[in-house]
Protein backbone atom coordinates (compact mmCIF):
# COMPACT_ATOMS: atom_id res chain seq x y z
CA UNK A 1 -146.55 -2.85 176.21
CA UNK A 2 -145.27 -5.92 175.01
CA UNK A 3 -144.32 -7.76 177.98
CA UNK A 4 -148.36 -6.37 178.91
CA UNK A 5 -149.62 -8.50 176.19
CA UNK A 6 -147.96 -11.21 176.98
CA UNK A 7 -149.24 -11.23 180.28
CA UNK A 8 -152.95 -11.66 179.32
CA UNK A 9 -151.96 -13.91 176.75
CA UNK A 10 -150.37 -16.02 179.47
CA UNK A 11 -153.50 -15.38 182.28
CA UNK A 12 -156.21 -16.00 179.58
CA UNK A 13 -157.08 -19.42 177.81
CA UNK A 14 -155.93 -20.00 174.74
CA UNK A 15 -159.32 -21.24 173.23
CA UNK A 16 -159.38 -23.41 170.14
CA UNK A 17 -158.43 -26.79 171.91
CA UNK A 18 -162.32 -27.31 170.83
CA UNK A 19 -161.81 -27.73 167.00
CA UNK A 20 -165.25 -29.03 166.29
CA UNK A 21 -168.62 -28.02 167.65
CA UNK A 22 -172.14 -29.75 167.68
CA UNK A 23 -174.81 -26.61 167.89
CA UNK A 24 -178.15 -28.01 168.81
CA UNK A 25 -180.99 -25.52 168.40
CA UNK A 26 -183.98 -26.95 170.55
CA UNK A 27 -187.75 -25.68 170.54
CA UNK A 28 -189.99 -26.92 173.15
CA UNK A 29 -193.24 -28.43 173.87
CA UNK A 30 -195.92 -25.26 175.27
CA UNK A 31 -195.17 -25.74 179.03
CA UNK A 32 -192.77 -28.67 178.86
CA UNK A 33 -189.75 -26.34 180.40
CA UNK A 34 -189.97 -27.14 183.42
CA UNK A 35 -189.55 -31.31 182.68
CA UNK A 36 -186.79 -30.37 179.92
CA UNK A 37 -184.81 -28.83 182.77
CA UNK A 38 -185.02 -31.67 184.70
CA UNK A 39 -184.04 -34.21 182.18
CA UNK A 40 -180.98 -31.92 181.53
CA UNK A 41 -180.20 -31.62 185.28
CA UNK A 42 -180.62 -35.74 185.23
CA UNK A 43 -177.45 -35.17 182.78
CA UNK A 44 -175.03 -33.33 184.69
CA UNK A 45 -173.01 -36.12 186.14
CA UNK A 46 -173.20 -37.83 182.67
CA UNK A 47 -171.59 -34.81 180.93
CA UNK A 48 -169.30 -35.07 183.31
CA UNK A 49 -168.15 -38.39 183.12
CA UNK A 50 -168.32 -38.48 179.35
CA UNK A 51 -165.73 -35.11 180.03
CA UNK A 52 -163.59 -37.53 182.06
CA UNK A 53 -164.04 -40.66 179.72
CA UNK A 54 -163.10 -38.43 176.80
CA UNK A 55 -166.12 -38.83 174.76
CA UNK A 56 -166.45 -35.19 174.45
CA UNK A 57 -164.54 -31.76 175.40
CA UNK A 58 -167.59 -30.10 177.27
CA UNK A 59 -170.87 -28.92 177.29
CA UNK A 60 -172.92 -26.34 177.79
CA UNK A 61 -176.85 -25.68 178.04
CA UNK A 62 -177.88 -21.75 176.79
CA UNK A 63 -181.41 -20.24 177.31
CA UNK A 64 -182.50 -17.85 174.32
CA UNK A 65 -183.29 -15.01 175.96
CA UNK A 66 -184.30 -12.79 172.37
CA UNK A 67 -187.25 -13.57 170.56
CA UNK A 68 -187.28 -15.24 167.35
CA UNK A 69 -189.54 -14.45 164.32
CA UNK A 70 -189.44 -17.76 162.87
CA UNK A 71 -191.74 -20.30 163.53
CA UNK A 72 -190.60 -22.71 166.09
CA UNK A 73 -187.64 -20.51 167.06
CA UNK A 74 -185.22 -22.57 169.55
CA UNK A 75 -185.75 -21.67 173.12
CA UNK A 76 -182.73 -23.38 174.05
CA UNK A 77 -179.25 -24.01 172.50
CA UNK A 78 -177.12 -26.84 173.35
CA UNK A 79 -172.69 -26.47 172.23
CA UNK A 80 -171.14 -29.42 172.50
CA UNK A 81 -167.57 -29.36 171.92
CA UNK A 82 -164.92 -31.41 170.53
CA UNK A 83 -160.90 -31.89 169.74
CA UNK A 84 -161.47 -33.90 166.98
CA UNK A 85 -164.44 -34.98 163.96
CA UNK A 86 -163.39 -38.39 164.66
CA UNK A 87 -163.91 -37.59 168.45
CA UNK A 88 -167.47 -36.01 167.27
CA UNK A 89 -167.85 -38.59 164.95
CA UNK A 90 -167.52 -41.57 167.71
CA UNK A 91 -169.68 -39.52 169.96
CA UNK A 92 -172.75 -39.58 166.95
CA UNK A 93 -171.84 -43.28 166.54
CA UNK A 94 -172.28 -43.92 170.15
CA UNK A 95 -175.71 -42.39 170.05
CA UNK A 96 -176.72 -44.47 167.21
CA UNK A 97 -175.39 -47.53 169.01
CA UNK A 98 -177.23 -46.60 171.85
CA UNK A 99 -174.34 -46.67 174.21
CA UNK A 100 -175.45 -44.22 176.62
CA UNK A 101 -177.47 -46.00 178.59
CA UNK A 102 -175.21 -48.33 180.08
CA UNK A 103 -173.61 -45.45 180.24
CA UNK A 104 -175.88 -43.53 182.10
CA UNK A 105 -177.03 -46.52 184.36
CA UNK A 106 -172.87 -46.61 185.10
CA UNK A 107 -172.68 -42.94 186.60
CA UNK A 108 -176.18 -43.71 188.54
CA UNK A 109 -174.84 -47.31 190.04
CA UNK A 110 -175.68 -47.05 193.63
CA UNK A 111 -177.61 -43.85 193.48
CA UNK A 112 -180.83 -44.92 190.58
CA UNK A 113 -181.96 -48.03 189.69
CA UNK A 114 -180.94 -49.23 185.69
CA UNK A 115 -184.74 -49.30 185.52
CA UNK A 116 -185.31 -45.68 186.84
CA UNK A 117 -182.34 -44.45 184.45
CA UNK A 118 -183.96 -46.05 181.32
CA UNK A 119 -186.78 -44.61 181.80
CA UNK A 120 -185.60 -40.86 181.92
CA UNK A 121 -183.25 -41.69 178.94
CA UNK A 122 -186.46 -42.99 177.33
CA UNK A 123 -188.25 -39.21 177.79
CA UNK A 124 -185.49 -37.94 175.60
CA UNK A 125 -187.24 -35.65 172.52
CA UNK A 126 -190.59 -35.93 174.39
CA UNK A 127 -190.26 -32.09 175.37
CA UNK A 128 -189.01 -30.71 172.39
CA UNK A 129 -190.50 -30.74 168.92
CA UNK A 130 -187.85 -29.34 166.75
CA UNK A 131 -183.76 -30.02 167.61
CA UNK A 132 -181.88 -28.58 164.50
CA UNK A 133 -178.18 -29.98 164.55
CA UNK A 134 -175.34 -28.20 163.18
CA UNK A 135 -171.87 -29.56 162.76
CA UNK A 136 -169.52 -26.91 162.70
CA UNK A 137 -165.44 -26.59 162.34
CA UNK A 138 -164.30 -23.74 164.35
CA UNK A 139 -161.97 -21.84 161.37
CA UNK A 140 -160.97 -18.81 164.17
CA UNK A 141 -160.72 -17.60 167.27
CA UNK A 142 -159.36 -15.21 169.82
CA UNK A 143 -158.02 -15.78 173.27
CA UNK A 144 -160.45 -15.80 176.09
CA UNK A 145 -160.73 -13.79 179.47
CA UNK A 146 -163.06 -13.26 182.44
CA UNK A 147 -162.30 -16.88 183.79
CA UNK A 148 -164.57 -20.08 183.62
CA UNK A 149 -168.16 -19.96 181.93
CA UNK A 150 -170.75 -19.70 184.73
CA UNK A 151 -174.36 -19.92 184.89
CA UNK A 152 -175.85 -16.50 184.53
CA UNK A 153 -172.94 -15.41 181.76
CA UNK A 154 -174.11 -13.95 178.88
CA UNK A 155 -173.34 -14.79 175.06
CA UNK A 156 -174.61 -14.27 171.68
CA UNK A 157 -174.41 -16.08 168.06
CA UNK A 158 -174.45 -14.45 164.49
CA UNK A 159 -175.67 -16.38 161.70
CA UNK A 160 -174.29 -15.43 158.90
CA UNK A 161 -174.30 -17.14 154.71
CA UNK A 162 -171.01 -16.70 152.93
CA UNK A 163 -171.80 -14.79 149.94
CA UNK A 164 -168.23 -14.50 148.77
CA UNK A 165 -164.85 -16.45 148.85
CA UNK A 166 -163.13 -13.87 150.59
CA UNK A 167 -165.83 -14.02 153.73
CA UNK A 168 -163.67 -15.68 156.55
CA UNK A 169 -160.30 -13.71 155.57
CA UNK A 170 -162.66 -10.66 156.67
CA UNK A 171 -163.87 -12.11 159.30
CA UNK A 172 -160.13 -12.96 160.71
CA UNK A 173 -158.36 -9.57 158.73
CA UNK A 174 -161.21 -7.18 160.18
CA UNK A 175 -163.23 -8.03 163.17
CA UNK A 176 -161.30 -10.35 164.32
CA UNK A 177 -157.97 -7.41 165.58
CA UNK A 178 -161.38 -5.39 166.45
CA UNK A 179 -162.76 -8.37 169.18
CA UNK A 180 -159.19 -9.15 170.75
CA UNK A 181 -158.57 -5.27 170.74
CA UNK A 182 -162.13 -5.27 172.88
CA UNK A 183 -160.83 -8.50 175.52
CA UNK A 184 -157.66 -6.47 176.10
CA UNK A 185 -159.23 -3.84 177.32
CA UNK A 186 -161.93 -5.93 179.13
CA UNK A 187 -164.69 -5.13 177.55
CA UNK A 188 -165.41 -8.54 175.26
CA UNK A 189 -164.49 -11.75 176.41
CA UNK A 190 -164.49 -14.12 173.91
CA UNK A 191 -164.86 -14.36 169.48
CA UNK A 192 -165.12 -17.45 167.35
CA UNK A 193 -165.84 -18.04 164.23
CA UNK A 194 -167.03 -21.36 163.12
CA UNK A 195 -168.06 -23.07 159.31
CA UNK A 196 -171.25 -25.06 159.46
CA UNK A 197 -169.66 -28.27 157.05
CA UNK A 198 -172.77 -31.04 157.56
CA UNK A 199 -176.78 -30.11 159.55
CA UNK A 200 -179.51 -32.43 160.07
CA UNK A 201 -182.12 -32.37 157.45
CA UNK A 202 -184.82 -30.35 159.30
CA UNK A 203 -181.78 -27.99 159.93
CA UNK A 204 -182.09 -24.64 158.39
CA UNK A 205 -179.81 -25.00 155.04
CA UNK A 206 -179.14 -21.01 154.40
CA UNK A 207 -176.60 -20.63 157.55
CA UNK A 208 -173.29 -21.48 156.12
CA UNK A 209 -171.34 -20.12 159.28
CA UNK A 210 -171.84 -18.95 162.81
CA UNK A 211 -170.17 -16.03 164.86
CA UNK A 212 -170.22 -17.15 168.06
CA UNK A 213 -169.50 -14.20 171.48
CA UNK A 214 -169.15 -14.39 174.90
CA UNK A 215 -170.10 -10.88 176.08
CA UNK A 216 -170.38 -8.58 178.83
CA UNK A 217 -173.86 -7.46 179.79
CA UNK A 218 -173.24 -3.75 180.10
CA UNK A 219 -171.12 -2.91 177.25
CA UNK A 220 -173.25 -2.35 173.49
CA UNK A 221 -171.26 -3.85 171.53
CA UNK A 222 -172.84 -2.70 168.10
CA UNK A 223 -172.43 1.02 169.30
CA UNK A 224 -169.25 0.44 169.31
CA UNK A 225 -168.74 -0.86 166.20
CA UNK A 226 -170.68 1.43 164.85
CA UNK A 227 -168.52 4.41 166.13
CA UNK A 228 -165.30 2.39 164.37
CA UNK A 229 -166.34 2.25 161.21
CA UNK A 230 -167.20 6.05 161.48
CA UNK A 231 -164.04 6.91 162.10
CA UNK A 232 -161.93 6.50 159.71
CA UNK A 233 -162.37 6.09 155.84
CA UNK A 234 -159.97 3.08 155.84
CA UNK A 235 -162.40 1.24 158.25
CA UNK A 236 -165.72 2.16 156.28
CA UNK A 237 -164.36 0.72 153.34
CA UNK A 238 -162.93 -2.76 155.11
CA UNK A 239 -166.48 -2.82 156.43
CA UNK A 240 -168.50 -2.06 153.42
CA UNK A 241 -166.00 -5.66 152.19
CA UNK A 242 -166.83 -7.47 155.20
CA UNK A 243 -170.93 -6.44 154.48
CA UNK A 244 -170.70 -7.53 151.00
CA UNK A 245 -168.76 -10.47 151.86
CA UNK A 246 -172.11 -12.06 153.98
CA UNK A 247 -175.70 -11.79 155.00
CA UNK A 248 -175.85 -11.60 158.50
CA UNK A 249 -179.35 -12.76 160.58
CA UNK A 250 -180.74 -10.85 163.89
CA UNK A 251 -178.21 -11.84 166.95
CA UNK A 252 -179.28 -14.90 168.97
CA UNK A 253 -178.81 -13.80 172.86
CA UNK A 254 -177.94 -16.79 175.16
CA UNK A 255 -177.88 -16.86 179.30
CA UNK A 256 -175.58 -19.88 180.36
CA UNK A 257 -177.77 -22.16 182.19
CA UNK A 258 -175.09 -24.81 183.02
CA UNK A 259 -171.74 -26.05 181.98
CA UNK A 260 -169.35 -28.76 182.06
């Protein structure tokens, strides 16, 4: 059994090489998707090359497939992932400085003219009107199976608040054996936990973490969490700490759209 889980520890990715993680929670113009998608297509050789130029660890673009009941709920949602906060940090700085559009008319050299590129960097925000940012230090994590992300994968996010001290030593005590018990036996692929330490000011200021999932479409997760805590005392107890330790909102189901 041992030399088992070693195996998949060996065959899947060990995943927190992305310390740091910019969450951007966009809500669109009425019947500006079909531009937004463009403009984020127009990106995918500049993610790339950012990848390469190590400006950032990766990207990827998420569809919100569940429907929000607050008012200008994001329709799209935007991880952006780091080694570093002084990598994230220079990547902020080189927004402000307005260094990616050299950049951008750089990866299009040959193939768009500068004046073409500046244009479409120009349209940026013109199809959204609300992007929340959230800065967030990933605090745990398990490994990671089922290969690559994909377009067409599925994930979800947890916001939670931190009503007690004690909230992430649940999180990593409790759920955490529950999730990597799940991947072993392929029916999760993926848990991390991350702290939400600074968020732009039209940001929503009552999220003080987020769980974040990648998940497999036919398996209900909840159910079966559900059917651990019943049975066992122990485990009704460590989850009546883990519910008093946080409020938790309504899960936020994702569809990968692309990634880099």
């Amino acid at each position: 059994m041992k030399k088992f889980i070693l195996l998949l520890t060996l065959i899947f990715t060990i995943t927190v090489n992305s310390q740091y993680v910019i969450l951007s929670a966009i809500s669109l113009n009425e019947g500006a998707e079909a531009d937004y998608l463009k403009l984020e297509e127009f990106f995918n050789p500049i993610h790339d090359a950012a990848i390469e130029a190590g400006i950032q660890n990766g990207q990827t673009l998420y569809k919100v497939t569940s429907e929000s009941d607050s008012e200008n709920g994001p329709n799209y949602v935007i991880l952006t992932t780091f080694s570093s906060k002084e990598q994230l940090d220079n990547y902020n700085q080189s927004w402000a400085n307005n260094d990616w559009l050299p950049f951008a008319q750089n990866v299009y050299k040959g193939k768009m003219s500068k004046r073409s590129v500046q244009r479409i960097m120009n349209s940026i925000g013109t199809f959204s009107n609300e992007r929340r940012n959230y800065h967030i230090q990933v605090t745990d994590a398990t490994i990671s199976a089922g290969g690559d992300l994909k377009p067409g994968d599925v994930a979800f996010m947890l916001p939670m608040t931190k009503k007690t001290d004690d909230f992430e030593n649940y999180e990593s005590e409790v759920w955490k054996p529950i999730a990597e018990r799940l991947i072993l036996d392929g029916n999760h692929r993926f848990w991390a936990l991350g702290n939400v330490y600074e968020r732009t000011e039209n940001a929503y200021d009552y999220m003080t973490h987020f769980a974040y999932n990648l998940a497999y479409s036919d398996f209900n997760l909840f159910e079966y969490v559900q059917d651990q805590i019943n049975s066992s005392f122990e485990m009704q107890k460590l989850w009546e700490g883990i519910q008093s330790s946080r409020d938790m909102a309504d899960p936020i189901y994702l569809e990968v759209i692309s990634t880099h």
